[in-house]
C-alpha atoms as a PDB file:
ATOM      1  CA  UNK A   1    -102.791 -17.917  88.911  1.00  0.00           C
ATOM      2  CA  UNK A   2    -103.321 -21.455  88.531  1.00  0.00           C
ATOM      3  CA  UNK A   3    -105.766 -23.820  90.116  1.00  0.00           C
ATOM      4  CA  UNK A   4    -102.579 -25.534  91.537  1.00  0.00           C
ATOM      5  CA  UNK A   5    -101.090 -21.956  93.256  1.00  0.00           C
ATOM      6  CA  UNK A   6     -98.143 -21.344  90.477  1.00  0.00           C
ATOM      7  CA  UNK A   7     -97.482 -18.965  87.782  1.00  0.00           C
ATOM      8  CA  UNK A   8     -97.416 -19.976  84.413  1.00  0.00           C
ATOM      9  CA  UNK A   9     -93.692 -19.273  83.359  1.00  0.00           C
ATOM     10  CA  UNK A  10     -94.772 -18.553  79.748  1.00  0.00           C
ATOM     11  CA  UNK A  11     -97.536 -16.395  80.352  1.00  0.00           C
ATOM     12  CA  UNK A  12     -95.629 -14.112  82.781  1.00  0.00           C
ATOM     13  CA  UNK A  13     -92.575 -13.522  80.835  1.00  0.00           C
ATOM     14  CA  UNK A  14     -91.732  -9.785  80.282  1.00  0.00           C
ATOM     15  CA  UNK A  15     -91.167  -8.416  77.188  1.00  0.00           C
ATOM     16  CA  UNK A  16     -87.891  -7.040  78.920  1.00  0.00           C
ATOM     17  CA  UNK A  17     -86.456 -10.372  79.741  1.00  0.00           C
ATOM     18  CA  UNK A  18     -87.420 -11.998  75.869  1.00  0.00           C
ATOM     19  CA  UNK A  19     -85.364  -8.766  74.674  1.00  0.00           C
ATOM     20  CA  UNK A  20     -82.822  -9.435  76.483  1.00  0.00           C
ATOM     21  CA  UNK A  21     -82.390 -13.024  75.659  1.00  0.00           C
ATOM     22  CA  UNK A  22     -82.825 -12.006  71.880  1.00  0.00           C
ATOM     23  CA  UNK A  23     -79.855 -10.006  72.668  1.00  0.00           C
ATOM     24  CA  UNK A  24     -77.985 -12.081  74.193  1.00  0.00           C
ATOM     25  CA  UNK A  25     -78.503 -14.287  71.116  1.00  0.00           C
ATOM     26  CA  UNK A  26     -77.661 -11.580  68.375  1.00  0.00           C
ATOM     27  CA  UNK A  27     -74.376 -10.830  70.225  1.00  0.00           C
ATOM     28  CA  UNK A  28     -73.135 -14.608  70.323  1.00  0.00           C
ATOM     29  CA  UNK A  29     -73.908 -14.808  66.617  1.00  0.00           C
ATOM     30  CA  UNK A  30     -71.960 -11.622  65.709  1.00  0.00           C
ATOM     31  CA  UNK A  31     -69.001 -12.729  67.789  1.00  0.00           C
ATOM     32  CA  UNK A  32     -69.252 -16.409  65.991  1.00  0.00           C
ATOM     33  CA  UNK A  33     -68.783 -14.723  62.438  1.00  0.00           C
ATOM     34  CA  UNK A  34     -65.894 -12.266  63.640  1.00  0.00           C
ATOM     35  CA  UNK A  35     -64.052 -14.228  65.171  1.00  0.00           C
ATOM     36  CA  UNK A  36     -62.409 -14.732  68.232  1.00  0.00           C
ATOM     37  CA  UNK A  37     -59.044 -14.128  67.126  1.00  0.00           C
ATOM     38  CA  UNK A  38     -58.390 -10.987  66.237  1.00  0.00           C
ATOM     39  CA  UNK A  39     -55.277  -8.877  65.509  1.00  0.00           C
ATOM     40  CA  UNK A  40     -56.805  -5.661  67.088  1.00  0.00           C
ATOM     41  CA  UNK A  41     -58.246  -7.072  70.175  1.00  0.00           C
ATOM     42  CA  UNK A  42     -54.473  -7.854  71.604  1.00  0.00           C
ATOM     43  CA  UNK A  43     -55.285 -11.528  72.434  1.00  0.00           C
ATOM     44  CA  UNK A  44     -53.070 -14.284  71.139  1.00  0.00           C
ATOM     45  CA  UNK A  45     -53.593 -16.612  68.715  1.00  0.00           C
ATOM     46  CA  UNK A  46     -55.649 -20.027  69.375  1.00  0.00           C
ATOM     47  CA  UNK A  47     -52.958 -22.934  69.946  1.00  0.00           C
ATOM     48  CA  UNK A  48     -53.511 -25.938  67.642  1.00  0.00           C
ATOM     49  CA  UNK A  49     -54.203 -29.443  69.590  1.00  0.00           C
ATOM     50  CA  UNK A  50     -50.883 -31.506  69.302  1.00  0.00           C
ATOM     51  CA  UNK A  51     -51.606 -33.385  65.784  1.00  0.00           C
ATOM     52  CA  UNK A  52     -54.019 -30.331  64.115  1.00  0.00           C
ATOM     53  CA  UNK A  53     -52.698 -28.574  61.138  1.00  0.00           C
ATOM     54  CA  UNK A  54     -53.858 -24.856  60.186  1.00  0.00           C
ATOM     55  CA  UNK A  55     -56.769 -24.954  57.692  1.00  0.00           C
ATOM     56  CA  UNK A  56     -55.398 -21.683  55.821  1.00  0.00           C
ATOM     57  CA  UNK A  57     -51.850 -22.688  55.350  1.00  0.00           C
ATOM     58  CA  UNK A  58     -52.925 -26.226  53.716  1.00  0.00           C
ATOM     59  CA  UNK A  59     -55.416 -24.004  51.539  1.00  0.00           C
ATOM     60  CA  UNK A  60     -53.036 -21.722  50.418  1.00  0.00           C
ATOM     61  CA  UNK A  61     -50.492 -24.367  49.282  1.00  0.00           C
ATOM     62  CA  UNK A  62     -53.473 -26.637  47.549  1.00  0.00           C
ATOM     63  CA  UNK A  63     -54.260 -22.727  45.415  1.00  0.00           C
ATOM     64  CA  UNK A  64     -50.218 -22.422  44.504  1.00  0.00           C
ATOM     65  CA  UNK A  65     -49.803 -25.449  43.108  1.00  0.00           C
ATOM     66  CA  UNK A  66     -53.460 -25.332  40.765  1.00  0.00           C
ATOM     67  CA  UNK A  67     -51.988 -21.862  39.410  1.00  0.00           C
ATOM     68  CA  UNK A  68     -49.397 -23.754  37.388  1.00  0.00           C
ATOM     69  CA  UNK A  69     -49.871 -24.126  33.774  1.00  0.00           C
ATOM     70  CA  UNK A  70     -49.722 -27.684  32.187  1.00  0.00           C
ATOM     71  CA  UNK A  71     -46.628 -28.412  29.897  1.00  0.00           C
ATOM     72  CA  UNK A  72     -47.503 -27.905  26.161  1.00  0.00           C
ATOM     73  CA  UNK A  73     -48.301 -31.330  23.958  1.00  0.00           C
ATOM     74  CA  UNK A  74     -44.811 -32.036  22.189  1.00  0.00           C
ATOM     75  CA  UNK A  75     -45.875 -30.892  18.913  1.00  0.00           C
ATOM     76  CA  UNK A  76     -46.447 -27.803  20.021  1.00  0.00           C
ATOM     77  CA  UNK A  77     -42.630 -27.368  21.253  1.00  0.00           C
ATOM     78  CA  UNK A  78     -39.826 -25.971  18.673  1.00  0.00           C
ATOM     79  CA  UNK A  79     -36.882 -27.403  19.593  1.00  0.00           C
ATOM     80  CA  UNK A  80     -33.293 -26.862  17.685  1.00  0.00           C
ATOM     81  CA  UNK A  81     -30.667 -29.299  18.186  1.00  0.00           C
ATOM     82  CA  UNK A  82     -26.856 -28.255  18.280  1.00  0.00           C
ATOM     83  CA  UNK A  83     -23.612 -30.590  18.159  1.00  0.00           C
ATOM     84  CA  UNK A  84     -21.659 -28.778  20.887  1.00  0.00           C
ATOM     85  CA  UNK A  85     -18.947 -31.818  21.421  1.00  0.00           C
ATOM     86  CA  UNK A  86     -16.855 -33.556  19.367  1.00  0.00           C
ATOM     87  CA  UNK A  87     -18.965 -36.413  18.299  1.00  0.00           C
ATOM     88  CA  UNK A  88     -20.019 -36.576  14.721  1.00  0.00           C
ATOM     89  CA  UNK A  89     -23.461 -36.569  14.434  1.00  0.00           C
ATOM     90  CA  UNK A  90     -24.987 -36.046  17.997  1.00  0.00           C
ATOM     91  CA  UNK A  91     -27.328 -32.917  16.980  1.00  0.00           C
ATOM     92  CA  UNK A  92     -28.955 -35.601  14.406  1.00  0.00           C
ATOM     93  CA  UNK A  93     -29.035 -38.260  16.365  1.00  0.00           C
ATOM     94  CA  UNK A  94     -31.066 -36.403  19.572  1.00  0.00           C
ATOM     95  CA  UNK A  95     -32.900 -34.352  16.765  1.00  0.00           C
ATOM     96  CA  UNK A  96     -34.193 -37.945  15.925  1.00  0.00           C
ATOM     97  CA  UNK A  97     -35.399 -38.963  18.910  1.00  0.00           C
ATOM     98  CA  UNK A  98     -37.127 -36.055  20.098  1.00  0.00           C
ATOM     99  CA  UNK A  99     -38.616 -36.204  16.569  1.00  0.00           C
ATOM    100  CA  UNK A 100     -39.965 -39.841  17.099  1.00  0.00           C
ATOM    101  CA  UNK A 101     -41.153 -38.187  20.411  1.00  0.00           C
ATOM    102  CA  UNK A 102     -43.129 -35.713  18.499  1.00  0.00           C
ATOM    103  CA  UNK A 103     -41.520 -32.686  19.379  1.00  0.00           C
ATOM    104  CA  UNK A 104     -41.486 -29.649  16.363  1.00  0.00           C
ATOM    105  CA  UNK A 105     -37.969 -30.403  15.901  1.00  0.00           C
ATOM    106  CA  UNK A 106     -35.711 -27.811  13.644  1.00  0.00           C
ATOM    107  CA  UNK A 107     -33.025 -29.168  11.169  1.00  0.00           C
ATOM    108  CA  UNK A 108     -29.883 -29.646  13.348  1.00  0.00           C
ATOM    109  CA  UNK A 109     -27.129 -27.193  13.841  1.00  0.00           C
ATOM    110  CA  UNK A 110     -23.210 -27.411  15.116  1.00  0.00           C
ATOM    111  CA  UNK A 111     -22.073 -25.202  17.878  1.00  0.00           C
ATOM    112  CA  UNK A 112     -18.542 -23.747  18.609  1.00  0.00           C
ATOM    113  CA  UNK A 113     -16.526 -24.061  20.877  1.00  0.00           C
ATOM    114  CA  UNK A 114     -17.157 -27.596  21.814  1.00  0.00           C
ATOM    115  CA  UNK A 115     -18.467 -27.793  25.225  1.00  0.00           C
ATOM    116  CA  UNK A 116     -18.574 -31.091  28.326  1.00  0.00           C
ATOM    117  CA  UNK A 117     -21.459 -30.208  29.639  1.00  0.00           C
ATOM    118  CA  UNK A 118     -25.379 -30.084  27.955  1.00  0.00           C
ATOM    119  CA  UNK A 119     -27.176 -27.108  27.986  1.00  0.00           C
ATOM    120  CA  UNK A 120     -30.872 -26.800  27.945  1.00  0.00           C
ATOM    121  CA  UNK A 121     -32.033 -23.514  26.913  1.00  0.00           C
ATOM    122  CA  UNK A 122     -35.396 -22.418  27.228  1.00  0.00           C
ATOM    123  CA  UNK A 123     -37.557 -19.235  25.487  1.00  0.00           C
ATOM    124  CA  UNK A 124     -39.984 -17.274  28.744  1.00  0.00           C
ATOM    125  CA  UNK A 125     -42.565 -19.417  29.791  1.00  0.00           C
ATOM    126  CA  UNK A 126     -40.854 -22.916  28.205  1.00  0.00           C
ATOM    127  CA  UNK A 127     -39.426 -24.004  31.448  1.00  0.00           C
ATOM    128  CA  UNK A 128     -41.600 -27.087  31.655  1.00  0.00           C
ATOM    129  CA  UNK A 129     -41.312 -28.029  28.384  1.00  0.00           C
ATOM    130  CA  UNK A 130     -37.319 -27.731  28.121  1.00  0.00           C
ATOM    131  CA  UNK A 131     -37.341 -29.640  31.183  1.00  0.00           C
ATOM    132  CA  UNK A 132     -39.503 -32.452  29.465  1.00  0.00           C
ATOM    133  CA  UNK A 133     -36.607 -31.855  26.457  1.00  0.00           C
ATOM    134  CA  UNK A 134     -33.901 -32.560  28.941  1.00  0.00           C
ATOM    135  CA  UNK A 135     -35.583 -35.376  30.236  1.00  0.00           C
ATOM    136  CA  UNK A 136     -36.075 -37.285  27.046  1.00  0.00           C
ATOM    137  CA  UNK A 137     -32.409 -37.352  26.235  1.00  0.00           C
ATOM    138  CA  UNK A 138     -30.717 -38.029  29.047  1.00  0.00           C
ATOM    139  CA  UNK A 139     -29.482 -34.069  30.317  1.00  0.00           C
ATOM    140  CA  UNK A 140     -29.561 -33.331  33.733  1.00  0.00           C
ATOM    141  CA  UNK A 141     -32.052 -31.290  35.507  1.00  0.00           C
ATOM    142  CA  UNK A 142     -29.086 -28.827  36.156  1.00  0.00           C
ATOM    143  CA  UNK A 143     -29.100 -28.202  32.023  1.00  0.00           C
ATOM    144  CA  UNK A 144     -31.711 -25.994  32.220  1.00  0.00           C
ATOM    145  CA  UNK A 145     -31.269 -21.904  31.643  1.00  0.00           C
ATOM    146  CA  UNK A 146     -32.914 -19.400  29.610  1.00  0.00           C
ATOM    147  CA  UNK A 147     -32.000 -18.215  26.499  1.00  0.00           C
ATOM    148  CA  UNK A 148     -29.441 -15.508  26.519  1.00  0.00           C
ATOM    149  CA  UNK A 149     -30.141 -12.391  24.170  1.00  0.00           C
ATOM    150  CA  UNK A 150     -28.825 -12.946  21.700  1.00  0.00           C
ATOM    151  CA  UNK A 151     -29.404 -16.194  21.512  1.00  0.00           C
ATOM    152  CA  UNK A 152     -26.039 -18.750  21.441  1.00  0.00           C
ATOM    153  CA  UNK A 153     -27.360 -20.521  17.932  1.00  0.00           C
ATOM    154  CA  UNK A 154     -27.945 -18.536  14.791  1.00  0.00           C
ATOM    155  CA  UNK A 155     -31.547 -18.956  13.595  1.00  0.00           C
ATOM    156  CA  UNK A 156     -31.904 -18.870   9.890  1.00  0.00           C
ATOM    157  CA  UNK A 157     -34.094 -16.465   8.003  1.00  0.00           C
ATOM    158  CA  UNK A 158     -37.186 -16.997   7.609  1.00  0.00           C
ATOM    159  CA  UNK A 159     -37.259 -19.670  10.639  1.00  0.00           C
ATOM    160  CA  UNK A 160     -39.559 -19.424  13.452  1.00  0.00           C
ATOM    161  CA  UNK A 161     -37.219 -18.657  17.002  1.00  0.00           C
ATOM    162  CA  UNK A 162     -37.265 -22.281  18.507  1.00  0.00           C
ATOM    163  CA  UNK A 163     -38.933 -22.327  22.338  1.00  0.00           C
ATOM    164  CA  UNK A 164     -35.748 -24.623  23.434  1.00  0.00           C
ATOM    165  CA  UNK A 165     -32.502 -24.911  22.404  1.00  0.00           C
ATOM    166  CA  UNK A 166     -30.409 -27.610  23.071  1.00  0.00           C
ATOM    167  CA  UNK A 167     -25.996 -27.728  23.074  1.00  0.00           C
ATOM    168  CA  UNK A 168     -25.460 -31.333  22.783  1.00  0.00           C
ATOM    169  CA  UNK A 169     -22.257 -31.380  25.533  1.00  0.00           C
ATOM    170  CA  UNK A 170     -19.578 -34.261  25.686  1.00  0.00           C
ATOM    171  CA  UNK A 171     -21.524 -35.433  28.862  1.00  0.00           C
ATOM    172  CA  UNK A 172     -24.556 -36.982  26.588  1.00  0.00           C
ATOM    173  CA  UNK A 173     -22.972 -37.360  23.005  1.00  0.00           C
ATOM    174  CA  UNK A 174     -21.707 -40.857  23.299  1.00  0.00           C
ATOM    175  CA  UNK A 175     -24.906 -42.149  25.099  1.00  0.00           C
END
């Protein structure tokens, strides 16, 4: 005892009731790094406040869009031009200016039967770049397919397979 009549609180602790508090601690830690939520538990799922978004969904769309590959430098893009209209000279004319663009253009070639509408073919894997093709002259987004086996332009002997073909339709020839 004290002079004063007390117990000092520290001094008389049991070694039960420290265990137990130690316990108590360990527990509340274990349940922290679970979880609270669990599938196997049967409870529900937390409700968000009004105005909170889900962590995990925002971190799974910020990982989809990072697993994208960048679109090759132009240079390192084949592209083969064909005249698929009736306008003398288009396949030269966009060969041109996806040549002053920098694209690794292939000499020109005609197509048969003439066709309205552009098509922008693209080799597996070239869908960014043939949409960057498409893009520079003037074809709509809806141009864009991949190349049919066999492919709808002859490639010459000897000639490296182009990664996007284009049919120069009636739709972009005059422009």
């Amino acid at each position: 005892m004290s002079e004063t009549g007390r117990t000092n609180p520290l001094t008389g602790a049991s070694p039960r009731g420290i265990a137990l508090i130690i316990a108590a601690l360990v527990a509340g830690f274990v349940l922290i790094g679970t979880g609270l939520d669990s599938d196997s538990g049967g409870s529900s799922p937390a409700a968000l406040p009004a105005g909170a978004t889900d962590q995990t969904t925002s971190t799974t769309s910020a990982t989809t869009s990072t697993t994208l590959a960048p679109a090759l430098p132009n240079e390192q893009v084949r592209v083969l031009v064909a005249n698929a209209s009736s306008t003398s000279g288009a396949a030269q004319r966009f060969t041109d200016q996806l040549n002053a663009l920098n694209y690794a253009t292939l000499p020109p070639a005609n197509f048969d039967p003439n066709r309205e509408d552009t098509i922008v073919y693209f080799s597996e894997g070239f869908e960014r770049e043939a949409a960057g093709v498409a893009s520079a002259i003037g074809a709509a987004e809806t141009s864009l397919q991949p190349v049919p086996v066999p492919s709808p332009v002859e490639i010459p002997d000897g000639q490296t397979a182009p990664n996007v073909i284009v049919l120069v339709g009636g739709d972009i020839a005059g422009t």
